[in-house]
PDB file of N, CA and C in Angstrom:
ATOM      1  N   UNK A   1      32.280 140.274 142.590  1.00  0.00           N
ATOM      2  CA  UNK A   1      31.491 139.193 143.153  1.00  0.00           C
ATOM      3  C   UNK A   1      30.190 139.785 143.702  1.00  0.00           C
ATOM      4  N   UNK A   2      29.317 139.536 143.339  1.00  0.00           N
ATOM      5  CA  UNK A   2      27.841 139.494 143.998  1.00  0.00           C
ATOM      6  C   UNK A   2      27.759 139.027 145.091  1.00  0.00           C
ATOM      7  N   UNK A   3      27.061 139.881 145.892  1.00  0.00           N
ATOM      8  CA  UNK A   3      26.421 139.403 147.265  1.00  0.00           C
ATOM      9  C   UNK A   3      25.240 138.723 147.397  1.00  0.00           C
ATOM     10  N   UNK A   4      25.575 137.224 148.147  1.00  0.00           N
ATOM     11  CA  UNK A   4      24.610 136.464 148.323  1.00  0.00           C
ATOM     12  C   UNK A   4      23.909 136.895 149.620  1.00  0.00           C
ATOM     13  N   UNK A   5      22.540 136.864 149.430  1.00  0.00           N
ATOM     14  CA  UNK A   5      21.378 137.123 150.768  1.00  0.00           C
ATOM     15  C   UNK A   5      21.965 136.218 151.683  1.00  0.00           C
ATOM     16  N   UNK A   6      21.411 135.194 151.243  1.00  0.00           N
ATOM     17  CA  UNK A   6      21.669 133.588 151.765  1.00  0.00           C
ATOM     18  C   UNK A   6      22.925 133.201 152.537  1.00  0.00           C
ATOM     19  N   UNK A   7      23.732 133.626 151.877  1.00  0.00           N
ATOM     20  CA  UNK A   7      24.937 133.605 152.907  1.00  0.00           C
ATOM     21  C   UNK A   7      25.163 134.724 153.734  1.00  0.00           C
ATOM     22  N   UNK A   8      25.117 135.530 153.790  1.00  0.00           N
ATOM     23  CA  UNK A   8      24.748 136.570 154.752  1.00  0.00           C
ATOM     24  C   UNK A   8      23.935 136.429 155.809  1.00  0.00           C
ATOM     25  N   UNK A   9      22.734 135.878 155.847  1.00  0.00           N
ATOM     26  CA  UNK A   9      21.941 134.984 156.550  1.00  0.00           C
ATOM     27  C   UNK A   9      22.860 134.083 157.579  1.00  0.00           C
ATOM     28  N   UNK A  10      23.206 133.264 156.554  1.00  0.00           N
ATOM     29  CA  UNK A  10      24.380 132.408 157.005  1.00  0.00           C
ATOM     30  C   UNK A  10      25.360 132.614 158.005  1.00  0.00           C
ATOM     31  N   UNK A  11      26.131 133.778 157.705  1.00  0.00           N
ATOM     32  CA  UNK A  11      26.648 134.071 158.077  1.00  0.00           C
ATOM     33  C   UNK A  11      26.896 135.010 159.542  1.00  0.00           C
ATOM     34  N   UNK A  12      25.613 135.838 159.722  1.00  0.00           N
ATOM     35  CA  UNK A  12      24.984 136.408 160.836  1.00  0.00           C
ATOM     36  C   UNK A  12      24.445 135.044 161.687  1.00  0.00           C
ATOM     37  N   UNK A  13      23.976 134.233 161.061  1.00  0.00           N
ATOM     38  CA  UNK A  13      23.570 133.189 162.340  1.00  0.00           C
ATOM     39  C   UNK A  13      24.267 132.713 162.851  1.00  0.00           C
ATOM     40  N   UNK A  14      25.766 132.278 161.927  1.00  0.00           N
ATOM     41  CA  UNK A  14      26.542 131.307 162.800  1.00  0.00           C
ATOM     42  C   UNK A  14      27.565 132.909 163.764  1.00  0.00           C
ATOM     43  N   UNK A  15      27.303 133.984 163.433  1.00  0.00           N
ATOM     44  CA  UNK A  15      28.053 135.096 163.984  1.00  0.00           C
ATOM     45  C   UNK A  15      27.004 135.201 165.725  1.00  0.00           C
ATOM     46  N   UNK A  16      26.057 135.298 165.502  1.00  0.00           N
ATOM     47  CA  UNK A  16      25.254 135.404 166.507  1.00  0.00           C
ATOM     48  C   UNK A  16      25.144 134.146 167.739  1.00  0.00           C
ATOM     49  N   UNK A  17      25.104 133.196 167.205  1.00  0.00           N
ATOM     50  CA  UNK A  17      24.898 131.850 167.808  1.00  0.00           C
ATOM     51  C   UNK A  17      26.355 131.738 168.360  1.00  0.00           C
ATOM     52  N   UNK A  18      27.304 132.290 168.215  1.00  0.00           N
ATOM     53  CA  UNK A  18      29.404 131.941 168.116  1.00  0.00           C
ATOM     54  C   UNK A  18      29.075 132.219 170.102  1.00  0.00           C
ATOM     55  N   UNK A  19      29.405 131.011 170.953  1.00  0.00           N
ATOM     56  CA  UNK A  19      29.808 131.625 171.918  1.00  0.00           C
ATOM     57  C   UNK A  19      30.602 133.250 172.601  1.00  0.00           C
ATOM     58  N   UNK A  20      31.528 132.937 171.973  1.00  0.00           N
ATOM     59  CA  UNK A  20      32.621 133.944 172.174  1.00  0.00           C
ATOM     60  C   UNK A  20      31.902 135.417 171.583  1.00  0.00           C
ATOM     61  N   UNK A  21      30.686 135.719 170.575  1.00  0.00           N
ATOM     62  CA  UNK A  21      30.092 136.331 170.456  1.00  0.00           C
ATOM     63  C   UNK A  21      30.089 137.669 171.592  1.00  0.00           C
ATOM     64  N   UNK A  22      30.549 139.058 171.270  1.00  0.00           N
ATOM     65  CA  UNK A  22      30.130 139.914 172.304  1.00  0.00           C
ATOM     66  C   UNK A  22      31.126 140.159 173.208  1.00  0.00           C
ATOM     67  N   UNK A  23      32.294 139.110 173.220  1.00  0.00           N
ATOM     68  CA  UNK A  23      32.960 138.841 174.578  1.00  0.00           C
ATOM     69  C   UNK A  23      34.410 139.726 174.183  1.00  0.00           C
ATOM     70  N   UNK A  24      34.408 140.094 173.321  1.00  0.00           N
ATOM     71  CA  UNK A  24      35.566 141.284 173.107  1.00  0.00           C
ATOM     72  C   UNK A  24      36.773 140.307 172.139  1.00  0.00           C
ATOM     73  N   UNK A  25      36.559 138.746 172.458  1.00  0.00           N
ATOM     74  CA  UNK A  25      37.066 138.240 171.223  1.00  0.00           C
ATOM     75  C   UNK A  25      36.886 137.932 170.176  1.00  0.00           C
ATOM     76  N   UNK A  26      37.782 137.853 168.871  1.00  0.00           N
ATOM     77  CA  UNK A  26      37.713 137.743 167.835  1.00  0.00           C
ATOM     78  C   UNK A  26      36.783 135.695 167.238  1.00  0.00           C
ATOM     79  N   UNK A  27      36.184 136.124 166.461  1.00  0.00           N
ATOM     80  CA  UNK A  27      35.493 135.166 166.327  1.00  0.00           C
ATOM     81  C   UNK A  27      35.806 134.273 164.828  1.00  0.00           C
ATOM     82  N   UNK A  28      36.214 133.001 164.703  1.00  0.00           N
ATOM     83  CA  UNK A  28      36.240 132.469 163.084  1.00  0.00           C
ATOM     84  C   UNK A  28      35.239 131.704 162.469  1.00  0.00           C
ATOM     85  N   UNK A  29      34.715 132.792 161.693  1.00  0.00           N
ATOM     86  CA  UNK A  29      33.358 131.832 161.087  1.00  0.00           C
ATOM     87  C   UNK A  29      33.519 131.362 159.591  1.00  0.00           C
ATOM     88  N   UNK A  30      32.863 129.990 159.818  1.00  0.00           N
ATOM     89  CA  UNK A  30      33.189 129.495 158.404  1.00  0.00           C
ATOM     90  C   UNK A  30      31.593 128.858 157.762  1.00  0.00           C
ATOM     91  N   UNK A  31      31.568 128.471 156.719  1.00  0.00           N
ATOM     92  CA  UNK A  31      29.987 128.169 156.103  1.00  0.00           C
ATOM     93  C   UNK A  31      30.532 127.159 155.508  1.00  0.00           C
ATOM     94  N   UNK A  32      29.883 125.911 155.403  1.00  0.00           N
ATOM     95  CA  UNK A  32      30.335 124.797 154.652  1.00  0.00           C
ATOM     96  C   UNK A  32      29.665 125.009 153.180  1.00  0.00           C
ATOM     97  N   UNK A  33      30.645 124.856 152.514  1.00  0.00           N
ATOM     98  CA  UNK A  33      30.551 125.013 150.818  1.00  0.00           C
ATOM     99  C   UNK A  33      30.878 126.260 150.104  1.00  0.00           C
ATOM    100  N   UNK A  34      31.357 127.104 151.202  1.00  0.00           N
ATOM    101  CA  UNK A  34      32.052 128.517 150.623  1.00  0.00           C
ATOM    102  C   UNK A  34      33.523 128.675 150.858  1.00  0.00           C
ATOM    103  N   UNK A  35      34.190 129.526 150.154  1.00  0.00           N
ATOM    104  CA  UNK A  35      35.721 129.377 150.492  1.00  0.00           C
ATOM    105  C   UNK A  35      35.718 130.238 151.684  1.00  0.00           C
ATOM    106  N   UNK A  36      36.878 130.568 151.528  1.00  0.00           N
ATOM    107  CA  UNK A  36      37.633 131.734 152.495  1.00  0.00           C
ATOM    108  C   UNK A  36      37.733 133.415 151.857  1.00  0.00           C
ATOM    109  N   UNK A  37      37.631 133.249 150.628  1.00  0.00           N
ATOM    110  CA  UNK A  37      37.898 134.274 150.020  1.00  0.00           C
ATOM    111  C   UNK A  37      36.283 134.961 149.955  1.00  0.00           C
ATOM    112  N   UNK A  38      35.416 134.233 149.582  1.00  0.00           N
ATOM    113  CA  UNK A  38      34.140 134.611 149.281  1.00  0.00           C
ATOM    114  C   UNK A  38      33.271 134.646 150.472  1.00  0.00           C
ATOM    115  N   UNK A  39      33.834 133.908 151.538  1.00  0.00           N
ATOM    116  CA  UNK A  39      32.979 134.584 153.139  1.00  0.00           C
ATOM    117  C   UNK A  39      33.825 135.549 153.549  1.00  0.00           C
ATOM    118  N   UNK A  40      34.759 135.868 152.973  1.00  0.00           N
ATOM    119  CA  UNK A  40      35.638 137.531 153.573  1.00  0.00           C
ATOM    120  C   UNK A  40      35.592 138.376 153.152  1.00  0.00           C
ATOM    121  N   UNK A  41      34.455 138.113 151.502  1.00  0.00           N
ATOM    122  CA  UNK A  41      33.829 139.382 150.700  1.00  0.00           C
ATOM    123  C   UNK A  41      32.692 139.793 151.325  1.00  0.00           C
ATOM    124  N   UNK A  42      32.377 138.879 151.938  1.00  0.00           N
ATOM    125  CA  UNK A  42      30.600 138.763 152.933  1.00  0.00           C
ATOM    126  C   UNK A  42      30.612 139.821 153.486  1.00  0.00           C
ATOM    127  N   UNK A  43      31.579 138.926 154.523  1.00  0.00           N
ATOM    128  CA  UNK A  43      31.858 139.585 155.606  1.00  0.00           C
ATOM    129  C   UNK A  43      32.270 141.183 155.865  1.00  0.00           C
ATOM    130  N   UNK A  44      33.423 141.603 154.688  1.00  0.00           N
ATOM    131  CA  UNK A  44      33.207 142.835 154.518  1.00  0.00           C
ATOM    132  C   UNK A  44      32.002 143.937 154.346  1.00  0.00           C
ATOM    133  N   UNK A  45      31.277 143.025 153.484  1.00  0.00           N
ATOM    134  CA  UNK A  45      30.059 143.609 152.909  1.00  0.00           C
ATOM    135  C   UNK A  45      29.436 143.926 154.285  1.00  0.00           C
ATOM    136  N   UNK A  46      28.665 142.637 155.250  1.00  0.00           N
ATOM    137  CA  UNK A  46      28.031 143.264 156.577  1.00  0.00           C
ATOM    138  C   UNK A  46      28.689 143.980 157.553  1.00  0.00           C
ATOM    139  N   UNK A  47      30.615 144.107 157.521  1.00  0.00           N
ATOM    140  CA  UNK A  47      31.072 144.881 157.974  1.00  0.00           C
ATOM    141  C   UNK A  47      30.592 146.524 157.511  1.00  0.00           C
ATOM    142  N   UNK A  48      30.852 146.791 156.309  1.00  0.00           N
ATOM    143  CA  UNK A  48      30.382 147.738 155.915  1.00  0.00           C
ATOM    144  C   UNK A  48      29.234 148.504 155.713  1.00  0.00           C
ATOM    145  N   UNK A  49      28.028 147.550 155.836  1.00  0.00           N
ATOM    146  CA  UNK A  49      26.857 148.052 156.253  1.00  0.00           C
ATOM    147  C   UNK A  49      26.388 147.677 157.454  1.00  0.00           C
ATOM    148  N   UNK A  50      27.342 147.996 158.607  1.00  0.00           N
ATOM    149  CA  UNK A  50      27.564 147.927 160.061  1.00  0.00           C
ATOM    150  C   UNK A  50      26.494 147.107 160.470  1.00  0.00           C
ATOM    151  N   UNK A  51      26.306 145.452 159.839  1.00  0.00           N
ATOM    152  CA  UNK A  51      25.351 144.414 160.440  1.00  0.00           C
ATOM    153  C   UNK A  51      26.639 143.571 161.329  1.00  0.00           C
ATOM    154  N   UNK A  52      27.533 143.994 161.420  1.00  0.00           N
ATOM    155  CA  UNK A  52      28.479 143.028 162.262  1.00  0.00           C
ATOM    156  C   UNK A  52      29.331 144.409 162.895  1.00  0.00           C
ATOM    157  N   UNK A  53      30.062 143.988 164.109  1.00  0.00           N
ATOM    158  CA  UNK A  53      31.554 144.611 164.680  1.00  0.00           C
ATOM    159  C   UNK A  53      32.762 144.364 164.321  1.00  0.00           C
ATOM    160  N   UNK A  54      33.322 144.817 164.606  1.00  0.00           N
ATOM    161  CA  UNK A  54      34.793 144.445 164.141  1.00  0.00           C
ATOM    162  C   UNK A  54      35.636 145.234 164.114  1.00  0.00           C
ATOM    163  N   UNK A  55      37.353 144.276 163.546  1.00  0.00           N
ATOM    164  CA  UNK A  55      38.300 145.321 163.214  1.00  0.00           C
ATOM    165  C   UNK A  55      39.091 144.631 161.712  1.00  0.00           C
ATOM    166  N   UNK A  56      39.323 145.985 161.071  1.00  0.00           N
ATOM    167  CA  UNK A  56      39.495 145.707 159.910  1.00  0.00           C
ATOM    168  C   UNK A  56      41.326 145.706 160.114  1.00  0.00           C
ATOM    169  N   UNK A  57      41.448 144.584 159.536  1.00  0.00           N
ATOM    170  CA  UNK A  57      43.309 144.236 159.400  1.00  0.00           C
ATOM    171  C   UNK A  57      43.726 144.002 157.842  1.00  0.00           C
ATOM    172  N   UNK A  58      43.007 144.588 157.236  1.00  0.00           N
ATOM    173  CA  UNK A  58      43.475 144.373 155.946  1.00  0.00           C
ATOM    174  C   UNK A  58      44.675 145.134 155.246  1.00  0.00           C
ATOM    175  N   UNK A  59      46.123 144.682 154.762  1.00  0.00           N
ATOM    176  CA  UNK A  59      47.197 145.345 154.704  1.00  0.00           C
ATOM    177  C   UNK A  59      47.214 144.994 153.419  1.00  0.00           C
ATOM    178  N   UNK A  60      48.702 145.823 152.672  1.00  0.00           N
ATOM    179  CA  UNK A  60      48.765 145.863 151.442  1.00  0.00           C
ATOM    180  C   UNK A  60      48.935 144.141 150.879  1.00  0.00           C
ATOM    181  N   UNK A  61      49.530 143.475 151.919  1.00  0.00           N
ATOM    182  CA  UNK A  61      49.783 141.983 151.579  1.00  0.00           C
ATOM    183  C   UNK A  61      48.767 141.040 151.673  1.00  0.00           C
ATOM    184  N   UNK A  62      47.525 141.967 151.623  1.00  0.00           N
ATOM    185  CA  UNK A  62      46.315 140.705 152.371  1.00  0.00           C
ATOM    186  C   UNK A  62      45.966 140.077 150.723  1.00  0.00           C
ATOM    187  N   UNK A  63      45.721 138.852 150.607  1.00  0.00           N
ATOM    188  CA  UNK A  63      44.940 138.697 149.804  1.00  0.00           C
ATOM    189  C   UNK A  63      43.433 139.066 149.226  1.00  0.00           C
ATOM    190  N   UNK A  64      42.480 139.435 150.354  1.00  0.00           N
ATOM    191  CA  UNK A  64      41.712 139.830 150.163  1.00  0.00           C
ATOM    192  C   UNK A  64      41.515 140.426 151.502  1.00  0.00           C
ATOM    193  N   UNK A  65      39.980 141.357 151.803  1.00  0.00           N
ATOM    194  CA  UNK A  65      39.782 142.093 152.805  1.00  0.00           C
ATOM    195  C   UNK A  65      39.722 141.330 154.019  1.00  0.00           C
ATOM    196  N   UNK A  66      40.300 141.253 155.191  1.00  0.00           N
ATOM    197  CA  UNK A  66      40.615 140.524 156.518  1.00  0.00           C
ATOM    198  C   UNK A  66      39.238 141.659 157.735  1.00  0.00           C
ATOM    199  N   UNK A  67      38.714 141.091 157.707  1.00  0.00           N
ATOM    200  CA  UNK A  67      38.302 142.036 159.339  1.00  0.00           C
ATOM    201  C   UNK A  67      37.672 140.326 160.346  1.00  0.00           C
ATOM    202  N   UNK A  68      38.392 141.571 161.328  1.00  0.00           N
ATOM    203  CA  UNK A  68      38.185 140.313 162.675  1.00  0.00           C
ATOM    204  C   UNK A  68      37.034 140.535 163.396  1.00  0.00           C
ATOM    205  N   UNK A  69      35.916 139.660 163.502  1.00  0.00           N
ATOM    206  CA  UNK A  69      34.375 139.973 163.275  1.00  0.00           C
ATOM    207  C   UNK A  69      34.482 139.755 165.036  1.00  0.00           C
ATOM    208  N   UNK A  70      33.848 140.703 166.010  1.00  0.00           N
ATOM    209  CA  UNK A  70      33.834 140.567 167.727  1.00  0.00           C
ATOM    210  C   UNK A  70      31.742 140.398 167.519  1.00  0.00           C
ATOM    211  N   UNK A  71      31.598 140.734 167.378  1.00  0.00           N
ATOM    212  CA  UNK A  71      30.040 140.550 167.057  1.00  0.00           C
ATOM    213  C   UNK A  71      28.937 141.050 165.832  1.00  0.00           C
ATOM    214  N   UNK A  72      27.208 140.847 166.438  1.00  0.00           N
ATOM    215  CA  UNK A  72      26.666 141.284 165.577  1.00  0.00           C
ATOM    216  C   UNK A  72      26.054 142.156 166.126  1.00  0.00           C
ATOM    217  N   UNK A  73      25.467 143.025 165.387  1.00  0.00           N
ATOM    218  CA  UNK A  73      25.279 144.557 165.725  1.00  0.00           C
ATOM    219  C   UNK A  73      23.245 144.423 165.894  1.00  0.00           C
ATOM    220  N   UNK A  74      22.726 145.793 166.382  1.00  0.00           N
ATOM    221  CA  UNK A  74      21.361 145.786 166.335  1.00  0.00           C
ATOM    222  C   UNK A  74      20.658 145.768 165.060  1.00  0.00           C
ATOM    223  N   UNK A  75      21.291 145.965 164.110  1.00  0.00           N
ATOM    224  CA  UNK A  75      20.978 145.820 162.693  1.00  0.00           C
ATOM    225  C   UNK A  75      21.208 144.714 161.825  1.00  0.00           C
ATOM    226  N   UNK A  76      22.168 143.955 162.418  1.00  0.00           N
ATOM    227  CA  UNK A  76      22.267 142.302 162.086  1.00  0.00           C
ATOM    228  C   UNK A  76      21.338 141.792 162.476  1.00  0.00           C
ATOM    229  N   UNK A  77      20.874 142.081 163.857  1.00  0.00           N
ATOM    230  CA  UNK A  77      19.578 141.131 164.419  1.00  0.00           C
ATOM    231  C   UNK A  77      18.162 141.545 163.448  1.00  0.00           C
ATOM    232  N   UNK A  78      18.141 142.495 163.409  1.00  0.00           N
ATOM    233  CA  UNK A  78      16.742 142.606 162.551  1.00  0.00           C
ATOM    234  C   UNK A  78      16.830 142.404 161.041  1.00  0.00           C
ATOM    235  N   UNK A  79      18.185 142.667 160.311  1.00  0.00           N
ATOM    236  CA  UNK A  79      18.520 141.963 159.682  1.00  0.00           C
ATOM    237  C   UNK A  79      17.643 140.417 159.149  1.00  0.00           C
ATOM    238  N   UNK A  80      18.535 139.215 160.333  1.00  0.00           N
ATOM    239  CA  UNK A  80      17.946 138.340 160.544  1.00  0.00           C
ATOM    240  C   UNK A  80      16.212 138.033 160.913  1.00  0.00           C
ATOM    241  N   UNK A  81      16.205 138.873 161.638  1.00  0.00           N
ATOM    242  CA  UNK A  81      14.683 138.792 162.155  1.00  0.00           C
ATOM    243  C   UNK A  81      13.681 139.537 160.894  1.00  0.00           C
ATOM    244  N   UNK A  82      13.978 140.453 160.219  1.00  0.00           N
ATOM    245  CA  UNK A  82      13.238 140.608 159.169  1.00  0.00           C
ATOM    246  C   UNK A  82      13.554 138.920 158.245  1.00  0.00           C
ATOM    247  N   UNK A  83      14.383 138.110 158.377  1.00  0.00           N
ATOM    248  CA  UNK A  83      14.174 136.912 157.362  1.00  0.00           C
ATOM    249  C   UNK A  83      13.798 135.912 157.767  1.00  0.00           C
ATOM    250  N   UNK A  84      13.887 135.893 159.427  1.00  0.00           N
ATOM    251  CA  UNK A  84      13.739 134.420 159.949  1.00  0.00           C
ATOM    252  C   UNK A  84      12.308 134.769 160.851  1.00  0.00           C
ATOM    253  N   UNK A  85      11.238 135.149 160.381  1.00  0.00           N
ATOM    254  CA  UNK A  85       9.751 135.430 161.367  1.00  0.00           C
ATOM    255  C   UNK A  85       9.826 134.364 161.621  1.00  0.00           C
ATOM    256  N   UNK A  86       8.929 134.814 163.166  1.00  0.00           N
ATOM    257  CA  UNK A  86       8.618 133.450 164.419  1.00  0.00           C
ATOM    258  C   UNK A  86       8.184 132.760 163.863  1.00  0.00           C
ATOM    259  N   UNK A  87       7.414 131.301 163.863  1.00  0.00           N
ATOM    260  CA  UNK A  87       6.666 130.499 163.185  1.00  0.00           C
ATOM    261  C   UNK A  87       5.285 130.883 164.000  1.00  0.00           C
ATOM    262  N   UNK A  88       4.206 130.618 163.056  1.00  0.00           N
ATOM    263  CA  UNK A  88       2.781 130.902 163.093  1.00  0.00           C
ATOM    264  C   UNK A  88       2.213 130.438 164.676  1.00  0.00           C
ATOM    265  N   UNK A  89       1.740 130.944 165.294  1.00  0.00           N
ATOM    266  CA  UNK A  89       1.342 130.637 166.456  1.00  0.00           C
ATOM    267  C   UNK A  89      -0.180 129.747 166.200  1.00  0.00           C
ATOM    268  N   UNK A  90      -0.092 128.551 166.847  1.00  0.00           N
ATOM    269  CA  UNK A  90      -1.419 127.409 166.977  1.00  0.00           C
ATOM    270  C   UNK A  90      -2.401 128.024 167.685  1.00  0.00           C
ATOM    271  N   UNK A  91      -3.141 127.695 166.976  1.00  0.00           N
ATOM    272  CA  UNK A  91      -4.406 127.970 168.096  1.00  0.00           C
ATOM    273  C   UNK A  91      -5.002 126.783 168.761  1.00  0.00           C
ATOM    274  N   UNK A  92      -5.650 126.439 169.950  1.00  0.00           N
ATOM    275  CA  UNK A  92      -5.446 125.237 170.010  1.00  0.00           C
ATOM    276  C   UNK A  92      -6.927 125.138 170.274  1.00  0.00           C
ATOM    277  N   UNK A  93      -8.003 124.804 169.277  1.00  0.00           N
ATOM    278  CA  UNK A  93      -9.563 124.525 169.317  1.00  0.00           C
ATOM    279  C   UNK A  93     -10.149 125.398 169.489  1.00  0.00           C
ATOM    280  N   UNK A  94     -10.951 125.822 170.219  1.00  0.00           N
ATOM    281  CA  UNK A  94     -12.237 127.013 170.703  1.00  0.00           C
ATOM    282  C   UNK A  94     -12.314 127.672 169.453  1.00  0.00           C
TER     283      UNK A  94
END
């Protein structure tokens, strides 16, 4: 499976924005219009290029890779922030 940008995006925002974010608990994020299987390939993926925290529970019986996402990391944020720039600042006359 290919990694989507876009959901990754996705996926760091609703990780970042998650109350419970940071707080040492485990967090469940979901994206409307993706399964379960294909946001837990994601998710591995920014697990693995340490844009998220976590702990990996993946056993021989898992269906696919399980990690229990506790936050996003300093590299998730810029991550994001390299995709989401501020909007253009107004100038206002003069």
């Amino acid at each position: 499976m290919r990694i989507d940008p876009l959901l990754c995006q996705k996926l760091l925002i609703a990780i970042e924005s998650d109350e419970n974010a940071g707080s040492g608990k485990t967090l469940e994020i979901s994206v409307e219009g993706h399964d379960a299987k294909e946001i837990a390939h994601h998710i591995k993926y920014l697990y693995d290029e340490q844009l998220v925290t976590g702990i990996d529970v993946t056993h021989m019986a898992s269906p696919y890779a399980e990690i229990l996402i506790t936050d996003i990391t300093p590299a998730g944020r810029k991550f994001l922030d390299d995709r989401e720039p501020e909007p253009p600042k107004r100038r206002i006359g003069f």
